[in-house]
Structures are given as C-alpha cells and as structure tokens.
N, C-alpha and C. Protein backbone atom coordinates (compact mmCIF):
# COMPACT_ATOMS: atom_id res chain seq x y z
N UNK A 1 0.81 -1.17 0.00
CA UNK A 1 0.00 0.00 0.00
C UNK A 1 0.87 1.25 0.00
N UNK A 2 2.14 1.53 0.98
CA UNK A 2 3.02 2.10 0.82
C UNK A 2 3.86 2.55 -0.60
N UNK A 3 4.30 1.74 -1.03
CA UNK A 3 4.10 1.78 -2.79
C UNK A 3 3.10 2.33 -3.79
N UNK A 4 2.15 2.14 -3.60
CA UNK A 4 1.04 2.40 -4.28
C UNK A 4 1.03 4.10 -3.88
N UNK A 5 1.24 4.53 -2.69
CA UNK A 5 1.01 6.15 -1.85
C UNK A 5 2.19 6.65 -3.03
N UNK A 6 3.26 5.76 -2.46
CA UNK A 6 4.24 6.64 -3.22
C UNK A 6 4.26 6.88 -4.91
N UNK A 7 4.28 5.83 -5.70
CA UNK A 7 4.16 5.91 -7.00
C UNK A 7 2.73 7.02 -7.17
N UNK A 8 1.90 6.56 -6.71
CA UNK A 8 0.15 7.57 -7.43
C UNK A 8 0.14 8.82 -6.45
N UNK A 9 0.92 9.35 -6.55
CA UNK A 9 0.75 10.91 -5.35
C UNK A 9 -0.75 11.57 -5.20
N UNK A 10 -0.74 11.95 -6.51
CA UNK A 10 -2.22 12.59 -7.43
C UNK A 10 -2.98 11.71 -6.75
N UNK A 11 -2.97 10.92 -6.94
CA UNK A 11 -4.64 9.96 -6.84
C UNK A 11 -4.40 9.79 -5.86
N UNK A 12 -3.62 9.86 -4.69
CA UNK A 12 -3.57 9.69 -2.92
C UNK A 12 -4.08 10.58 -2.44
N UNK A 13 -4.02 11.83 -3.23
CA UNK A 13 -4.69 12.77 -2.53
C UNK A 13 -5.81 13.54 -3.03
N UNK A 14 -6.10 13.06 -3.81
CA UNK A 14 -7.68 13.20 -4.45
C UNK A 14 -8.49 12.05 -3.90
N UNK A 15 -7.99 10.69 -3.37
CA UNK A 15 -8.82 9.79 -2.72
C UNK A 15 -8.93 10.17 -1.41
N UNK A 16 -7.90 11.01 -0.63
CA UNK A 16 -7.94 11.10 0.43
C UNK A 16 -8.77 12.38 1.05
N UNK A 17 -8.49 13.31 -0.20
CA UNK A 17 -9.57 14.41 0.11
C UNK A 17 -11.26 14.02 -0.19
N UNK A 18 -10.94 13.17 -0.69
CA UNK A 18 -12.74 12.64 -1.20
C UNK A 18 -13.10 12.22 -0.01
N UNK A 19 -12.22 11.19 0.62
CA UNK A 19 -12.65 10.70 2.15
C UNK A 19 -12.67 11.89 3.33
N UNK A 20 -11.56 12.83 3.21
CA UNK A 20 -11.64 13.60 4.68
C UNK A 20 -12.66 14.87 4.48
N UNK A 21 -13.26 15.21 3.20
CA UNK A 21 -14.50 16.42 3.30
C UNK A 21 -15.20 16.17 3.74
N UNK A 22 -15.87 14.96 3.62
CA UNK A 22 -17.17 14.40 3.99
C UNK A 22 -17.00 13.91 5.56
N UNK A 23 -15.89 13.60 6.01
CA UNK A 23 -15.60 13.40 7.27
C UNK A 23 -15.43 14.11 7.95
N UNK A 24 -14.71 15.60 7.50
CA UNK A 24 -15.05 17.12 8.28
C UNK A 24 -16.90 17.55 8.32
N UNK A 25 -17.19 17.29 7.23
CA UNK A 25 -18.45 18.06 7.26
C UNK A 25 -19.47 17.34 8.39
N UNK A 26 -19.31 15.80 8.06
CA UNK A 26 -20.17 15.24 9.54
C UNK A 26 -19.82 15.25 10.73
N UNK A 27 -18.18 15.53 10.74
CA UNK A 27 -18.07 16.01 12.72
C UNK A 27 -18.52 17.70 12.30
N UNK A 28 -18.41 18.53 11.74
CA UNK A 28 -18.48 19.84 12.19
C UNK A 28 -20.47 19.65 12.21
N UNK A 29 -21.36 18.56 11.87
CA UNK A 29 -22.61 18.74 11.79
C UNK A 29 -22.92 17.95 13.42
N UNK A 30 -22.08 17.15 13.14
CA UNK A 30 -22.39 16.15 14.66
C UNK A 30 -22.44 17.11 15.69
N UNK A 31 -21.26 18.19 15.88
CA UNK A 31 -20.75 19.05 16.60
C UNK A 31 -21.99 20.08 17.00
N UNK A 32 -22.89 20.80 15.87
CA UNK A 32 -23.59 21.45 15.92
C UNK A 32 -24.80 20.65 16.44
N UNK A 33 -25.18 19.22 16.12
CA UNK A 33 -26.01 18.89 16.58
C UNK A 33 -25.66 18.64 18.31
N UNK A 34 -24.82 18.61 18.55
CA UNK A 34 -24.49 18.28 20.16
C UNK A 34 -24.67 19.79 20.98
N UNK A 35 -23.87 20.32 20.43
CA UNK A 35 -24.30 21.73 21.04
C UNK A 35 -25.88 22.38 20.84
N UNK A 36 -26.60 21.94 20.02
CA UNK A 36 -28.40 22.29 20.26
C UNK A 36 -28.76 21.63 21.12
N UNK A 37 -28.20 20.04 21.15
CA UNK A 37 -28.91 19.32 21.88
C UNK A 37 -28.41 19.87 23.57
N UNK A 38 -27.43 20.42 24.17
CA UNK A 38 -27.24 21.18 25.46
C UNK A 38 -28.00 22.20 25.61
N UNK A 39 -27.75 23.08 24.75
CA UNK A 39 -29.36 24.28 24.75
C UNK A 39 -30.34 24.04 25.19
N UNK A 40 -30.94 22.33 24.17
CA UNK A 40 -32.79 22.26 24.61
C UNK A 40 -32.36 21.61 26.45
N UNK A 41 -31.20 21.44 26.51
CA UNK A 41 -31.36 20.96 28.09
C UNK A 41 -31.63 21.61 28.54
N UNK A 42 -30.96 22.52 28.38
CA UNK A 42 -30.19 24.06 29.37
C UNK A 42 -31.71 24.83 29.62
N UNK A 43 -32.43 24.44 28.32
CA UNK A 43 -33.53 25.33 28.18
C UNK A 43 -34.66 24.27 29.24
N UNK A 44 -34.55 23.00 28.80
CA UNK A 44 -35.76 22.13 29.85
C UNK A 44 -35.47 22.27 31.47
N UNK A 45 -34.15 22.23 31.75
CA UNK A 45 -33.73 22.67 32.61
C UNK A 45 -34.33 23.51 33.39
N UNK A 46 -34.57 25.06 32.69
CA UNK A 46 -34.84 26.30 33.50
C UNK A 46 -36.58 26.09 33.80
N UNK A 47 -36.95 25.02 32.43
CA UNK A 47 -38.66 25.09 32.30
C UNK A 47 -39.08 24.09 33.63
N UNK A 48 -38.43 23.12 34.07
CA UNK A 48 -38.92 22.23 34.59
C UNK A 48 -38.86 22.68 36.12
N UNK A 49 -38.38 23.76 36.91
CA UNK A 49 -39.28 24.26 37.88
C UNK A 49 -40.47 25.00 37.98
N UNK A 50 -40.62 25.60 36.91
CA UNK A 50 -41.87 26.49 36.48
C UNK A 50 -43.20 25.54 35.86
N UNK A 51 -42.82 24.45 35.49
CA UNK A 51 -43.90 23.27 35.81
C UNK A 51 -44.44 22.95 36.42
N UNK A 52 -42.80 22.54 37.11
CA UNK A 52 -43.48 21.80 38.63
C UNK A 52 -44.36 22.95 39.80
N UNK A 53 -44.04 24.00 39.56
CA UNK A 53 -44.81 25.00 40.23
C UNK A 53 -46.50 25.50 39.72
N UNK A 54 -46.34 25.24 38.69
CA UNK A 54 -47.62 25.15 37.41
C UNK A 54 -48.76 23.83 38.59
N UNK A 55 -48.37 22.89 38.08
CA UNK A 55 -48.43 21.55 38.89
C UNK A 55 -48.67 21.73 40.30
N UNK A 56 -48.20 22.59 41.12
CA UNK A 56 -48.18 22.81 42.55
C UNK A 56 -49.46 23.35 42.55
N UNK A 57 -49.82 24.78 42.01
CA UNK A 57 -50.85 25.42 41.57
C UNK A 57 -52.06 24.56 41.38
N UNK A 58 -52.12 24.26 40.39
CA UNK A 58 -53.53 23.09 39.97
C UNK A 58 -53.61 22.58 41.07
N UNK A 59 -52.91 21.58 41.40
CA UNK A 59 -53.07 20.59 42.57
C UNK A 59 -54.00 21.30 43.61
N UNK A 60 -53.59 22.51 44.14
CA UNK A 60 -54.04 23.32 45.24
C UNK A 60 -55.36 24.34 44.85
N UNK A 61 -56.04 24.12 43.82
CA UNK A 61 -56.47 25.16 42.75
C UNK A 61 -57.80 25.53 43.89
N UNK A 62 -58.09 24.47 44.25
CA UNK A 62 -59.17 24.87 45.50
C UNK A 62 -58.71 25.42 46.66
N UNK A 63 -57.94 25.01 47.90
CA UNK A 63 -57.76 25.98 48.29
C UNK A 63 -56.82 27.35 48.32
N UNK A 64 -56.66 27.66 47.03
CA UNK A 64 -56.05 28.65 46.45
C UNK A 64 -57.25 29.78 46.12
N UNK A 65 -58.42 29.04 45.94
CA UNK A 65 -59.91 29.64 45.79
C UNK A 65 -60.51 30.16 46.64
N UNK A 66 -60.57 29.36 47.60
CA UNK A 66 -61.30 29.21 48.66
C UNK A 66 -59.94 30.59 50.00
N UNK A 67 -58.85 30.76 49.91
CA UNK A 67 -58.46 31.83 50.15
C UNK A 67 -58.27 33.08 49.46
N UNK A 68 -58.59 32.96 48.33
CA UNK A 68 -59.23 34.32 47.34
C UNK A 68 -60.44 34.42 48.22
N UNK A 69 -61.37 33.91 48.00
CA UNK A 69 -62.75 34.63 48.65
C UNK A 69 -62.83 34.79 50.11
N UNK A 70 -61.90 34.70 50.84
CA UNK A 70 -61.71 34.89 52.11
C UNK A 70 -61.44 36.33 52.03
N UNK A 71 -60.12 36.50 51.45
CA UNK A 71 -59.57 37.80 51.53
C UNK A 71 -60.11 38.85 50.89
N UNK A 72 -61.43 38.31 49.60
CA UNK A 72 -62.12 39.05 49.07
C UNK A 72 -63.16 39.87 50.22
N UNK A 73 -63.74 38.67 51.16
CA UNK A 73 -64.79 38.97 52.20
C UNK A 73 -64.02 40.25 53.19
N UNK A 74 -62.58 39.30 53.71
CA UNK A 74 -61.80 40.73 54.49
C UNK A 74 -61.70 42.07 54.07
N UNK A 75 -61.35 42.14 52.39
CA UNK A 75 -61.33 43.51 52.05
C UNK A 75 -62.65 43.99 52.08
N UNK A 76 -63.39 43.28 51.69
CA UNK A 76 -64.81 44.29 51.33
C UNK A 76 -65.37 44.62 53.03
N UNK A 77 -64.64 44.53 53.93
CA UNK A 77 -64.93 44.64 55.05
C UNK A 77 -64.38 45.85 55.14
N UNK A 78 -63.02 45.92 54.91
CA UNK A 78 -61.79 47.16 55.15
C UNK A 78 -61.93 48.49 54.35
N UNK A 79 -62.60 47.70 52.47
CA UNK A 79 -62.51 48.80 51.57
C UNK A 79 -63.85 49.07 50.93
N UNK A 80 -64.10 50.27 50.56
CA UNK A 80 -65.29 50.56 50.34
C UNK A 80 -65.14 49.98 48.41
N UNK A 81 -66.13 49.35 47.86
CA UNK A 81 -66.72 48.61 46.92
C UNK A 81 -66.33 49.66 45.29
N UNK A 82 -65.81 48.83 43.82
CA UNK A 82 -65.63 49.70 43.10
C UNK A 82 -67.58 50.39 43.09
N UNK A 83 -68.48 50.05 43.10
CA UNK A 83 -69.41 50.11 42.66
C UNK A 83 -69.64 51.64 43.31
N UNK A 84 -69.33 51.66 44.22
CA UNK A 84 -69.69 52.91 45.06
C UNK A 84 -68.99 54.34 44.37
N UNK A 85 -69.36 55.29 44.05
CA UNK A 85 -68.64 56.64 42.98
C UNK A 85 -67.57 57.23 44.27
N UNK A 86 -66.75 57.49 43.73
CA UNK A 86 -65.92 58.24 44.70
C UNK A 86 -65.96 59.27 45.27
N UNK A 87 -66.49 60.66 44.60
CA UNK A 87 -67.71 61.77 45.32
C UNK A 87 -68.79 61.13 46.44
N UNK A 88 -69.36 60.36 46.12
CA UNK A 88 -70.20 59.96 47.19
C UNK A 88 -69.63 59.59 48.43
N UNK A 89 -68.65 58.45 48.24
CA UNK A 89 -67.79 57.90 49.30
C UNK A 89 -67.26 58.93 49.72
N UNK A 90 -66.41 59.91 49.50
CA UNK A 90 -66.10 61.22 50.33
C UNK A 90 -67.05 62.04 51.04
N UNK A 91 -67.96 62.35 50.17
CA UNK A 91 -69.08 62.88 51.36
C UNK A 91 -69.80 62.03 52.56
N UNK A 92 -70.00 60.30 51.92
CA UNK A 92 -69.88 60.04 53.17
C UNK A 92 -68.99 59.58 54.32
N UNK A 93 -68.06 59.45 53.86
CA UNK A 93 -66.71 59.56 54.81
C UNK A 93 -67.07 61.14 55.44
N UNK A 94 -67.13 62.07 54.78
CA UNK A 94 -66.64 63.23 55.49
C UNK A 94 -67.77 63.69 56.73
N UNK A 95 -69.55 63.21 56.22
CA UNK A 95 -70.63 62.90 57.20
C UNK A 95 -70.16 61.84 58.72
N UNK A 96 -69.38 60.87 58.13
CA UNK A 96 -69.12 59.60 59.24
C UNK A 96 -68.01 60.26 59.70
N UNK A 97 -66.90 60.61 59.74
CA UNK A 97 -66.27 61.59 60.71
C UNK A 97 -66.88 62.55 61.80
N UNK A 98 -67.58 63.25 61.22
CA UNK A 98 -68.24 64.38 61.50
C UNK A 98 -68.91 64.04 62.48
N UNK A 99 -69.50 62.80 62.24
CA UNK A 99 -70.76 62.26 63.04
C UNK A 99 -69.55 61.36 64.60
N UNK A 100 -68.80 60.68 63.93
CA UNK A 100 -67.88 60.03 64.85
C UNK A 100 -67.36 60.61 66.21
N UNK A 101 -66.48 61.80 65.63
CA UNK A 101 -65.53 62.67 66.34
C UNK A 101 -66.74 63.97 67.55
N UNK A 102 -68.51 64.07 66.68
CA UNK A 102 -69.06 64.78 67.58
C UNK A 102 -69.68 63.80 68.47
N UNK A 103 -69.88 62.92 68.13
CA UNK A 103 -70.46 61.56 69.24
C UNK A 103 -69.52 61.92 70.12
N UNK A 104 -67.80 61.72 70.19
CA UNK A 104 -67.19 61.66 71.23
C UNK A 104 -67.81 62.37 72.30
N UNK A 105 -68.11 63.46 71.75
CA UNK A 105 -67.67 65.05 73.07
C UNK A 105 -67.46 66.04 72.33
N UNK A 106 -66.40 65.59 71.31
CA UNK A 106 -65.38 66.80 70.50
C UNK A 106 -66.43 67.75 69.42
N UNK A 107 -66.16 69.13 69.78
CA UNK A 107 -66.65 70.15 68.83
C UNK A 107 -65.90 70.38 67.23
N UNK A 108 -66.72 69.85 66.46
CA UNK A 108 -65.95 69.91 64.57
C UNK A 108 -66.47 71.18 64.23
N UNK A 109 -65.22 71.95 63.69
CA UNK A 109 -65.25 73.42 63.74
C UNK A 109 -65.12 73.35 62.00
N UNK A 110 -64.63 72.56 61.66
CA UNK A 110 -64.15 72.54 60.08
C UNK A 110 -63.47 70.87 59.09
N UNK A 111 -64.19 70.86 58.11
CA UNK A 111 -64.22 69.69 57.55
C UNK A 111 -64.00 69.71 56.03
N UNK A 112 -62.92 68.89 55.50
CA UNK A 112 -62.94 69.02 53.89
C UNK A 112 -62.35 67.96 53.42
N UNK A 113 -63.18 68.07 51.96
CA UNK A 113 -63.32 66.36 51.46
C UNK A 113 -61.59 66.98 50.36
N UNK A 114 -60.84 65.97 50.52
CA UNK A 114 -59.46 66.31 49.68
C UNK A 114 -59.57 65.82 48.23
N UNK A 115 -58.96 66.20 47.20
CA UNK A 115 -59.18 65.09 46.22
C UNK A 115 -58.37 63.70 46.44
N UNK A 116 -59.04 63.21 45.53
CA UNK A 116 -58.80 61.65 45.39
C UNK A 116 -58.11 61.35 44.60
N UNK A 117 -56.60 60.50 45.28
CA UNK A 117 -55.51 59.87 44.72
C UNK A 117 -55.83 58.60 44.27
N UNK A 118 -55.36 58.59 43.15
CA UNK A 118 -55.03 56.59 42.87
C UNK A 118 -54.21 56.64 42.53
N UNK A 119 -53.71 55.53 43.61
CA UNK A 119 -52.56 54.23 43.65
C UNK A 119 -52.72 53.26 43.15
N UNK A 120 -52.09 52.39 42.49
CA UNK A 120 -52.16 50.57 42.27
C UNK A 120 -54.02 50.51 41.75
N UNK A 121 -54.59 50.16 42.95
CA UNK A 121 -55.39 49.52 42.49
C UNK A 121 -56.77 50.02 43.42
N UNK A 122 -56.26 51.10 43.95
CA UNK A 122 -57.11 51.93 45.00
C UNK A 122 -57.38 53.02 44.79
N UNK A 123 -58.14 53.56 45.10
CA UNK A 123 -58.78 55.09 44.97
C UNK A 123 -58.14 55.60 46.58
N UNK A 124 -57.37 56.36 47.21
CA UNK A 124 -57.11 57.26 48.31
C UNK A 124 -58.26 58.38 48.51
N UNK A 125 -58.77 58.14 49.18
CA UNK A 125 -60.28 59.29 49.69
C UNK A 125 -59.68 59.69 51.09
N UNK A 126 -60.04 61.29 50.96
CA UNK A 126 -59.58 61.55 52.05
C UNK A 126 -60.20 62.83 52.57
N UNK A 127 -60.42 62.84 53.84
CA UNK A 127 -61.05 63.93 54.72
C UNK A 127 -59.86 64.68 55.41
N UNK A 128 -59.84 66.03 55.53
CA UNK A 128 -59.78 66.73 56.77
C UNK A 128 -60.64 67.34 57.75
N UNK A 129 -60.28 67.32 59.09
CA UNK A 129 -61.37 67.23 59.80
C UNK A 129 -60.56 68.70 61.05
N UNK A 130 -61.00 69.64 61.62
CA UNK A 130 -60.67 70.35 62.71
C UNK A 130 -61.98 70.29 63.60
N UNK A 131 -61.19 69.71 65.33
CA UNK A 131 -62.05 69.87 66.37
C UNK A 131 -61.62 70.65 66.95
N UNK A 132 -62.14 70.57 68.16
CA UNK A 132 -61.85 70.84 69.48
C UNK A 132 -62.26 70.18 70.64
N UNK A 133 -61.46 69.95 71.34
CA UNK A 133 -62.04 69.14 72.54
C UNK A 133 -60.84 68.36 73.36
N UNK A 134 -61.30 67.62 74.36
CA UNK A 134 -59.99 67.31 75.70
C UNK A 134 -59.35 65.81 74.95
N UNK A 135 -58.26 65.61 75.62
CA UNK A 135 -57.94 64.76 76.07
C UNK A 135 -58.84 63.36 75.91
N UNK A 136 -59.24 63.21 76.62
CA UNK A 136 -60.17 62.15 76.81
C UNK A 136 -61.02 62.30 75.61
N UNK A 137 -61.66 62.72 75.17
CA UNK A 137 -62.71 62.83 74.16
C UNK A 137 -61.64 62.84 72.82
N UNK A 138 -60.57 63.27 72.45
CA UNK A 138 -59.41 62.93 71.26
C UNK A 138 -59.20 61.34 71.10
N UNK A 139 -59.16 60.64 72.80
CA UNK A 139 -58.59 59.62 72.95
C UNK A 139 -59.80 58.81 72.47
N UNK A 140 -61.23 59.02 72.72
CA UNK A 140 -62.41 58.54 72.55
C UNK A 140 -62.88 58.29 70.99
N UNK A 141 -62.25 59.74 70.38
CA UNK A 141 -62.47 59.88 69.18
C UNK A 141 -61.64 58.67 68.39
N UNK A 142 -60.73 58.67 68.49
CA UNK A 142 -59.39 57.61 67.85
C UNK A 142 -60.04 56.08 68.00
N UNK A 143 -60.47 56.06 69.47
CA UNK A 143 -61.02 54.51 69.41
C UNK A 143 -62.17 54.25 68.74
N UNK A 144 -63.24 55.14 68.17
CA UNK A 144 -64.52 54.84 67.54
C UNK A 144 -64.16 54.69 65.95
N UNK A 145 -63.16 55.97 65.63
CA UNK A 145 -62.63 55.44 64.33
C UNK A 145 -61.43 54.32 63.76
N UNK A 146 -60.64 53.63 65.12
CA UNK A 146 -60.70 52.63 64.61
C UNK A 146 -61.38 51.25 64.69
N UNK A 147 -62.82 51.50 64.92
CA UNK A 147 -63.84 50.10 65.01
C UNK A 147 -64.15 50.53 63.98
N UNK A 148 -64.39 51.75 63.58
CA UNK A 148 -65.31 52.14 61.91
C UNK A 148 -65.00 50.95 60.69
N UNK A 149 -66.02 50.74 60.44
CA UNK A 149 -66.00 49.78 59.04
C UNK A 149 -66.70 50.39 57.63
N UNK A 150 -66.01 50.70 56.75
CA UNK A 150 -64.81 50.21 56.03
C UNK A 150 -63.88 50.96 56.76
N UNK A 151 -62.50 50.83 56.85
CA UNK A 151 -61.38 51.34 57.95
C UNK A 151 -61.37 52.55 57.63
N UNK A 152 -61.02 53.76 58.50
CA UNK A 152 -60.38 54.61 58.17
C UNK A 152 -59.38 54.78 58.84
N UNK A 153 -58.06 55.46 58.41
CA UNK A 153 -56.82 55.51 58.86
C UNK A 153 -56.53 57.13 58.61
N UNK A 154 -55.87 57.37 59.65
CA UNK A 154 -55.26 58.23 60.24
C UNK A 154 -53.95 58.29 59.53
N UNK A 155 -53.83 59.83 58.74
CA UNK A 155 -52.70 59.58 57.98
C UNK A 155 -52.20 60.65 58.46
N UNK A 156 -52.67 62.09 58.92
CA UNK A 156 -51.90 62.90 59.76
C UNK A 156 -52.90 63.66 60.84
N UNK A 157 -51.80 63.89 62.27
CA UNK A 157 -52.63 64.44 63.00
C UNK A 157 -51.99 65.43 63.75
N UNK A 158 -52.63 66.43 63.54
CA UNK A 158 -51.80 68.02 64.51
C UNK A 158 -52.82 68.21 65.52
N UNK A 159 -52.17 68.23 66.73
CA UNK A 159 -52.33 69.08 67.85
C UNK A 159 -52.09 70.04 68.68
N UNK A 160 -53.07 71.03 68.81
CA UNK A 160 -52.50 72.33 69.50
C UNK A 160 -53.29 72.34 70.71
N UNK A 161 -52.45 72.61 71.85
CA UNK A 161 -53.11 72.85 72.88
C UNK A 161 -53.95 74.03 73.19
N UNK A 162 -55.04 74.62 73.59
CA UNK A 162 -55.50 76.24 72.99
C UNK A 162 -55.02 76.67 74.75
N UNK A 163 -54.95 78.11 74.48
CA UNK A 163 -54.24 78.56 75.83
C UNK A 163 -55.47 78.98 76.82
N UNK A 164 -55.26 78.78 77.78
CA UNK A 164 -56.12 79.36 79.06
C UNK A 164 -56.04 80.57 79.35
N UNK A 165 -57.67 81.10 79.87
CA UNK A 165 -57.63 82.46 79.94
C UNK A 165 -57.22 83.04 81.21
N UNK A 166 -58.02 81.92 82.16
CA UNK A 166 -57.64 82.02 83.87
C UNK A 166 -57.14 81.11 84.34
N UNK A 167 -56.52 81.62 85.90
CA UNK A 167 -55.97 80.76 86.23
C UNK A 167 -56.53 79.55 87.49
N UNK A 168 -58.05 80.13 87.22
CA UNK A 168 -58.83 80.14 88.88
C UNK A 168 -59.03 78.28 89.16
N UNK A 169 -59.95 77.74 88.86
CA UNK A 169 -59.89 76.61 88.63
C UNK A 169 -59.28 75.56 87.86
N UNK A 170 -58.86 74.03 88.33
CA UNK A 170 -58.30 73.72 87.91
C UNK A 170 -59.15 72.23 86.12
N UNK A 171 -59.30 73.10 85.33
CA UNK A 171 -59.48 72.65 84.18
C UNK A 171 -58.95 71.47 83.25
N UNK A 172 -59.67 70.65 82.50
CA UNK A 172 -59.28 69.73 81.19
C UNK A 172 -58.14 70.81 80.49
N UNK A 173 -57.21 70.31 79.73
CA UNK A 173 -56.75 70.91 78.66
C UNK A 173 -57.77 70.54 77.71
N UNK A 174 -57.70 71.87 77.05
CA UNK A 174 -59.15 72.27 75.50
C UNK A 174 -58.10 71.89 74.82
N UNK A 175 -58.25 71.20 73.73
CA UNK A 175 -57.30 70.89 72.35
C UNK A 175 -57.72 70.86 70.49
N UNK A 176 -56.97 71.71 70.39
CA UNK A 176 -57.43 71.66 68.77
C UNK A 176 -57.02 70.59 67.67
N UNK A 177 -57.46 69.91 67.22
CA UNK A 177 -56.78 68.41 66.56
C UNK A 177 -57.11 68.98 65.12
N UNK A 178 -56.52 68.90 64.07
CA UNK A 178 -56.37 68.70 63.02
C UNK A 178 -56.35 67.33 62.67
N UNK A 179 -57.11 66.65 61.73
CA UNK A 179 -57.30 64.93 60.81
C UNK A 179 -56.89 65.39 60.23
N UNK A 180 -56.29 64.57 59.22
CA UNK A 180 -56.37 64.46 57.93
C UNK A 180 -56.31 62.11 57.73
N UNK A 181 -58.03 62.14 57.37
CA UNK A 181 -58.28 60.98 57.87
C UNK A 181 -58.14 60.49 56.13
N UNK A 182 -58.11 59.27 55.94
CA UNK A 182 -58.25 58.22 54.70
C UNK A 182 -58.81 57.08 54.81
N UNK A 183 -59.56 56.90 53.51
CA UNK A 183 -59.99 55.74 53.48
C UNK A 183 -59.73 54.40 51.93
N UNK A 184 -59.96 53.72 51.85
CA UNK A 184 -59.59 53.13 50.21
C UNK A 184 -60.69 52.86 49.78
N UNK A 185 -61.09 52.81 48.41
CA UNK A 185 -61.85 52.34 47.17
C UNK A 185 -61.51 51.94 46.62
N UNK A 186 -61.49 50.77 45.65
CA UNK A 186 -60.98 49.91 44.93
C UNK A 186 -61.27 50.88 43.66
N UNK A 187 -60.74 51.15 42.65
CA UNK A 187 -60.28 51.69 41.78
C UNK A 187 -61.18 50.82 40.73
N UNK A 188 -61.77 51.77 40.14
CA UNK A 188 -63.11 51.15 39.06
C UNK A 188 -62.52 51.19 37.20
C-alpha cells in the first residue's frame, strides 16, 4: 500500500480528500447537533421548575380559591366597593367623621373632602377634619374610628393645645386636633 502512496501521489490525494470532506463536514454537523442538543437541556432545565410549580398550583387550585374569597370577604370589610362613585364615598366619609368625632364630646369646627388619589389599584379618599375638645374625648375619638367599618386611617394628626384664659380653677386641657383621615376604594 506504501508503494502504491508513493508511486500515485495525485490519486492519494484526491482519494484522500474525497474521504476527509465528507468526514469534516459530519463532525463539524455532529458538533452542531451536540451543542443544540445542550441548549434544549439548558432550556428544559430552566422550564422544569416552572412546571413543577404550574403543577403545585392546579393541585391546590381549590384551596387557592377558597383563600381568594376569604380575603375578598376581608377587604370588602376594610374597603369601600368599586361600585360605590368616589364623590359619594367622600361625602360620606366626610358625614361619618363628622358624626364620629361629635359623638365623642369633641366640637368639629371645620371639615374638607381632599381630592382623590389613585394608587395601584385603589382610589385614596380623604377627609380633613378640625375639632376641638380634651384629652379624653381625642382619645375617645381615635377609638370609635378605629372600630369604623370600612377602615379609616389616620394619615396625619396636629395638635395644639388652645391657651387658658384664667388661672382660677383647675381645668381639662381644650385641644385643637387637626385629621387628615383616609380611606380606600378599589379603583373602578
């Protein structure tokens, strides 16, 4: 065979290139097919926790339900309903203050409906409210509005003490409170 290489040069290497093209071209295809085939791993790989979490989901699909309408029941406890207009809900927020803070004791000298922010997925309604009144009746006031249902929250509160005229008896401190009270609406 050695002989044969040497005498036919030409034809050694026209047979030999006939054999090694076709032998480059199927490793450089093998090659490409090996490297896709790591990709679709690489790629099943990343998919196959997001399945199994898919899978977790279903499995639980009931009580995954069944705590949606829980928390549906809690909010509609906390937040006032899209159905309700947001003008309305401020005036009556700004009536249920009014009505709240004079139940205490406390004298409401001044009241105003703010405009209405939305956030996310809420409407921000909001009252300011100016009293007057003690101690005890501020403290009275705070506890009735937070039993109030739908919640309202207390987002700022100023107090001024008002000054005394005499010194004769010994008196409540009179106090001037500034609200600025809030409440949420679900955003329609």
């Amino acid at each position: 065979m050695l002989a044969w290489l040497k005498s036919h040069r030409r034809s050694a290497v026209v047979v030999g290139s006939t054999l090694l093209i076709p032998a480059y071209f199927f490793l450089l295809l093998l090659g490409k097919a090996l490297a896709h085939r790591a990709d679709l791993g690489e790629s099943i790989s990343r998919i196959e926790p997001r399945v199994a979490r898919m899978q977790g989901l279903i499995e639980r699909e009931d009580a995954l339900q069944a705590a949606v309408s829980e928390v549906r029941s809690v909010m509609s406890d906390h937040v006032y309903r899209r159905a309700s207009d947001g003008e309305s809900v401020a005036a009556s927020l700004q009536a249920d203050t009014r009505r709240i803070v004079g139940a205490s004791g406390m004298e409401v000298t001044n009241s105003q409906v703010l405009p209405i922010r939305r956030r996310d997925d809420f409407d921000y309604i909001g009252v300011k409210l100016v009293a007057r009144g003690t101690l005890t009746q501020l403290d009275q006031s705070l506890a009735e509005l937070a039993r109030f249902r739908p919640v309202i929250y207390v987002e700022a509160i100023d107090v001024f003490p008002n000054r005394r005229r005499g010194r004769g008896e010994e008196e409540e401190q009179v106090l001037t409170v500034a609200f600025e009270l809030l409440s949420l609406r679900f955003a329609s």
